[in-house]
Protein backbone atom coordinates (compact mmCIF):
# COMPACT_ATOMS: atom_id res chain seq x y z
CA UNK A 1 -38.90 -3.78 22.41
CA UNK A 2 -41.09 -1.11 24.24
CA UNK A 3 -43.95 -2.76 26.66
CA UNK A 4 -46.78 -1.26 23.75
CA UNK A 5 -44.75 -3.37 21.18
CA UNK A 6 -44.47 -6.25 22.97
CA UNK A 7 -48.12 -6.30 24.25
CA UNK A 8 -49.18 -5.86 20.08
CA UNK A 9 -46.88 -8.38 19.45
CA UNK A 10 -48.36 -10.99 22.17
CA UNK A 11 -52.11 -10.39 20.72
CA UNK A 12 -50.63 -11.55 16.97
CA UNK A 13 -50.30 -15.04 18.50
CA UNK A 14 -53.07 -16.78 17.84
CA UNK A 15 -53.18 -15.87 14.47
CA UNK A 16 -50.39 -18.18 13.36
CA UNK A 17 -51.12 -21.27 15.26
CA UNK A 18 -53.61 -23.17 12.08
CA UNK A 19 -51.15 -22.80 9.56
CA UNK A 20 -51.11 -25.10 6.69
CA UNK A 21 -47.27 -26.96 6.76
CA UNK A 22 -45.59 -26.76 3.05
CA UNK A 23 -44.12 -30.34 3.40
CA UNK A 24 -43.49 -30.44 -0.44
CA UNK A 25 -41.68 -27.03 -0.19
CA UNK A 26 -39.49 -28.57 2.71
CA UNK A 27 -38.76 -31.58 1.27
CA UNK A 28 -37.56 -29.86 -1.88
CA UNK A 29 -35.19 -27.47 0.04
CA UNK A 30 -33.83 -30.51 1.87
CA UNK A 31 -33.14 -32.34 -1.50
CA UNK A 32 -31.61 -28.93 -2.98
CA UNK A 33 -29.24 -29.29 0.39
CA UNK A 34 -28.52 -32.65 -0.23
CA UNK A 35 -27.41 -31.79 -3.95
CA UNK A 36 -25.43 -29.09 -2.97
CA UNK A 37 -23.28 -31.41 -0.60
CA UNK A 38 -22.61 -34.32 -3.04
CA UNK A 39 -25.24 -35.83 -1.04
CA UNK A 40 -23.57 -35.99 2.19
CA UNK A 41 -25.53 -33.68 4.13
CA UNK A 42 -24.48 -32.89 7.87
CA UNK A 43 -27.68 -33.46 10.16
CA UNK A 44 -27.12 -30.44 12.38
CA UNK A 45 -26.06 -28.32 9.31
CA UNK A 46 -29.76 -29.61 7.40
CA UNK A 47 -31.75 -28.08 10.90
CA UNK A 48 -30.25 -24.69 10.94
CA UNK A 49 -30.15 -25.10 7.30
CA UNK A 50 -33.48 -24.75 6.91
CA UNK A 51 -34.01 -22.77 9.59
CA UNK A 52 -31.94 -19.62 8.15
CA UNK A 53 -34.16 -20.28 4.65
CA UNK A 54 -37.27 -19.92 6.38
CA UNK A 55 -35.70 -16.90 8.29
CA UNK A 56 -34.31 -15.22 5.23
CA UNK A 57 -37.92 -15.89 3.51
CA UNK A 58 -39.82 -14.43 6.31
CA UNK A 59 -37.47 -11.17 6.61
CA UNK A 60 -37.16 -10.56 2.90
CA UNK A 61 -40.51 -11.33 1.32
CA UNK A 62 -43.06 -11.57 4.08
CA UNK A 63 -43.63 -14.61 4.12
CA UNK A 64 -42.26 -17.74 5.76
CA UNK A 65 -41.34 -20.42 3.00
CA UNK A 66 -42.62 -23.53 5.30
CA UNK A 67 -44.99 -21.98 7.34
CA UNK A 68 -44.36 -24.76 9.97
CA UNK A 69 -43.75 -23.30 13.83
CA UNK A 70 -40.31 -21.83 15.04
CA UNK A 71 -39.24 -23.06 18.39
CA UNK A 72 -36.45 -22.09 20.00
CA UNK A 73 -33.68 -24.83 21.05
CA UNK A 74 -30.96 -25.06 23.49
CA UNK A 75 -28.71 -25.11 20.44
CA UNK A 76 -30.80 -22.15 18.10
CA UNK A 77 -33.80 -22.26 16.45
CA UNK A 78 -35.58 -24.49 14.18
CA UNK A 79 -39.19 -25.14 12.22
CA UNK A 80 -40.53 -27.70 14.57
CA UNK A 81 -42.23 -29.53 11.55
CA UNK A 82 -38.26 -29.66 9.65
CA UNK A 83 -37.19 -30.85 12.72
CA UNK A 84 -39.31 -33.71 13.64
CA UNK A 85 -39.00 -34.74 9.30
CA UNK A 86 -35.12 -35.01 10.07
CA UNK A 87 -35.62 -36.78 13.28
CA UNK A 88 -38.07 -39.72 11.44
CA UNK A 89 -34.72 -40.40 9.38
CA UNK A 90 -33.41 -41.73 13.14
CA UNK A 91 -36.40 -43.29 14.90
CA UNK A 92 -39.77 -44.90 13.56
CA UNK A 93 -42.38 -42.82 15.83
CA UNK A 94 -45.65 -42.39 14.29
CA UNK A 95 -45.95 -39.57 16.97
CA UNK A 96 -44.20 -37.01 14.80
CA UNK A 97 -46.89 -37.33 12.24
CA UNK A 98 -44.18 -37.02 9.41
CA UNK A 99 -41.81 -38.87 7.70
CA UNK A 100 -39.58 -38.35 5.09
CA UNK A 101 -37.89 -42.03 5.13
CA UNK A 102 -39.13 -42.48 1.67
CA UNK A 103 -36.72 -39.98 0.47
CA UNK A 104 -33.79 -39.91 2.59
CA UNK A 105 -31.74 -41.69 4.84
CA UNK A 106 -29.26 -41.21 7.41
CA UNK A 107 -25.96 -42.39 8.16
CA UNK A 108 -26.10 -42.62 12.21
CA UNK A 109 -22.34 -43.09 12.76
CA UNK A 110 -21.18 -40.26 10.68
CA UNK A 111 -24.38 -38.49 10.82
CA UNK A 112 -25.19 -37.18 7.04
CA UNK A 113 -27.76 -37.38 5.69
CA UNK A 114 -28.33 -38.74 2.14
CA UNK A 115 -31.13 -38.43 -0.57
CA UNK A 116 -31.85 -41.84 -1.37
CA UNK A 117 -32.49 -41.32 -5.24
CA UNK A 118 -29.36 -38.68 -5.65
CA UNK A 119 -30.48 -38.51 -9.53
CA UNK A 120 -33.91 -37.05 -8.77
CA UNK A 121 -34.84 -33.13 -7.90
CA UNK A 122 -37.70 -33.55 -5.33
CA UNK A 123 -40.43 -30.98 -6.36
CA UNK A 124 -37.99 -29.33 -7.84
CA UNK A 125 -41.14 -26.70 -8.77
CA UNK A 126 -41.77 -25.46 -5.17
CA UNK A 127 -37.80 -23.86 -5.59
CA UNK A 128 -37.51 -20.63 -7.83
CA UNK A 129 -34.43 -19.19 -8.47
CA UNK A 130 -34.60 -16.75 -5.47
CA UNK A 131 -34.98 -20.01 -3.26
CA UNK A 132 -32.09 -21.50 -4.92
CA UNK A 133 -29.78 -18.67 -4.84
CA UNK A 134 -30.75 -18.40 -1.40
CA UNK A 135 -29.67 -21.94 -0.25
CA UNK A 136 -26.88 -21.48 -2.30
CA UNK A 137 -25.57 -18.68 -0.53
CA UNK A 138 -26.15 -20.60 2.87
CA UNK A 139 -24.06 -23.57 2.17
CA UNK A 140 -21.67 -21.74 0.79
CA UNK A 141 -20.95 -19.80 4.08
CA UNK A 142 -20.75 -22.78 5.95
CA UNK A 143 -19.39 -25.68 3.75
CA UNK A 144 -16.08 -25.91 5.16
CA UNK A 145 -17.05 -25.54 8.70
CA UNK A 146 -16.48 -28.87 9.31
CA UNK A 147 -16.99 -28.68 13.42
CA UNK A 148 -20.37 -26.21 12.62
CA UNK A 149 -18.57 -23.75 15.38
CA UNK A 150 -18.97 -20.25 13.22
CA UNK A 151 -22.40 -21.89 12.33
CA UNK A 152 -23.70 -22.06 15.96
CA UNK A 153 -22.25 -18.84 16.93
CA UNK A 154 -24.32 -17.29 13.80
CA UNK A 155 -27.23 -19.14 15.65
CA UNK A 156 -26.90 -18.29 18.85
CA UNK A 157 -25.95 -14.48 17.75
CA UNK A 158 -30.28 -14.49 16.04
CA UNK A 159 -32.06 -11.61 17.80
CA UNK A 160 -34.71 -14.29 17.77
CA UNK A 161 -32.78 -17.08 20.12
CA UNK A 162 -33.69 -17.36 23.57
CA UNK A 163 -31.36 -18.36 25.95
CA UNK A 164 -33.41 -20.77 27.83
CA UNK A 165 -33.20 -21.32 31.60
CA UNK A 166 -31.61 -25.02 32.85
CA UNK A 167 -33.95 -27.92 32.16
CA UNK A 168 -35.49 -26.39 29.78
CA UNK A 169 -36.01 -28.51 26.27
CA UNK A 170 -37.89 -25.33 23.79
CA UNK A 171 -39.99 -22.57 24.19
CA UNK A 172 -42.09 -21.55 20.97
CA UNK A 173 -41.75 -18.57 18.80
CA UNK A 174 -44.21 -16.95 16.77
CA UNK A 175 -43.55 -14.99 13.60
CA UNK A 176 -44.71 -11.63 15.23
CA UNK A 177 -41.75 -12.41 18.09
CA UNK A 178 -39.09 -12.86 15.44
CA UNK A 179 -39.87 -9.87 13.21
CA UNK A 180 -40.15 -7.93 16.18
CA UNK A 181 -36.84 -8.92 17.56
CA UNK A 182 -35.55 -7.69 13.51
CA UNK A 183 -36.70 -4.43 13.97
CA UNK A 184 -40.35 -4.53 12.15
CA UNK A 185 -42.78 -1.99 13.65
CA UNK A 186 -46.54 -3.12 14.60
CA UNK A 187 -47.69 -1.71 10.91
CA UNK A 188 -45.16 -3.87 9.24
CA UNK A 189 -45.90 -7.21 11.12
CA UNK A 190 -49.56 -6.19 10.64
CA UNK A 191 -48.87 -5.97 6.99
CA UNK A 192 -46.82 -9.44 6.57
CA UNK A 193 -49.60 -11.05 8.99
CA UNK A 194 -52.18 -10.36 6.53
CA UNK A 195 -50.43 -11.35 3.87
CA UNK A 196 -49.46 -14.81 5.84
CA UNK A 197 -53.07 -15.25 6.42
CA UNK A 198 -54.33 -14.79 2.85
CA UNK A 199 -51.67 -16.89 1.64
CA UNK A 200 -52.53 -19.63 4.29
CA UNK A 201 -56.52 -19.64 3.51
CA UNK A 202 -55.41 -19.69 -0.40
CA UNK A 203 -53.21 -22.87 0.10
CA UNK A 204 -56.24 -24.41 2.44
CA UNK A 205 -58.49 -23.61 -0.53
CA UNK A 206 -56.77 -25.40 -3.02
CA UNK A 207 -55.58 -28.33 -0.55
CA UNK A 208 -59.46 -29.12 -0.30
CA UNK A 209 -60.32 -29.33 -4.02
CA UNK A 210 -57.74 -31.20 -4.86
């Protein structure tokens, strides 16, 4: 990335820090996960998971299927909101300001994660078949890697992860950083930004007259 990039990409910041969470559309890809492992979901497997949806989403169509906040981990990235739904499965800490107890639990010893009404597709509307065939595809590149070792390899290997100095915990990413770091020139992420933004106000819109 030359220094003009970069300094275009920097300015792009602010304009993705208000965004509107799609909980619904989260939870729904979490349940199609859960489905697609007989229920027995590995935890670490659900956060990149979801991470590579959102990824895939953003890089494909334009838009981000969550539009939560990327952060970058010692381990890869995640959507900060996904990750801190997953972690109310393992602590009560009205902190996170989400939880998604009321539709799934966790097994702590074996760490899986399970839907706790297996029989029911949760907003199974927010998923078309794009999304599905998506997460389909996902699992099915990883299902048998039992120890997750290709999977954190593909991780680590993101142009987007940041190797982060010792001590350490995150360091935030913002949409303009990670199409950047996929090869999108300033006109492109200008393009998907606007569309983010319209999308975003939209959703706001109809979250208030509801």
């Amino acid at each position: 990335m030359n220094e003009q990039h970069a300094n275009y990409v920097n300015t792009l910041d602010s304009r993705c820090t208000n965004l509107l969470f799609r909980e619904k559309k989260a939870i729904a890809v979490l349940s199609k996960l859960c489905s697609l492992s007989n229920n027995k979901l590995d935890y670490f497997k659900a956060t990149k998971f979801m991470y590579l949806f959102d990824r895939n989403k953003l890089l494909t169509t334009g838009e981000p299927a969550f539009y939560g906040r990327p952060c970058s981990l010692p381990l890869g990235p995640i959507i900060s909101e996904v990750y801190d739904g997953l972690k109310s499965l393992k602590i009560d800490d009205s902190n996170l300001g989400i939880d998604w107890k009321e539709h799934f639990s966790l097994d702590r010893n074996k760490h899986l994660i399970h839907q706790v009404d297996q029989d029911t597709e949760l907003f199974g509307g927010e998923l078309s078949e794009d999304d599905v065939e998506c997460l389909q595809n996902i699992y099915a590149k990883y299902e048998h890697d039992v120890e997750n070792r290709q999977l954190k390899k593909d991780i680590a290997g993101l142009p987007e992860h940041v190797n982060l100095p010792e001590g350490k915990r995150y360091q935030p990413l913002s949409y303009a950083y990670i199409l950047s770091k996929n090869g999108y020139s300033n006109s492109e992420i200008e393009d998907v930004f606007r569309e983010i933004e319209y999308e975003n106000l939209l959703s706001a819109v109809l979250e208030l007259a509801k």
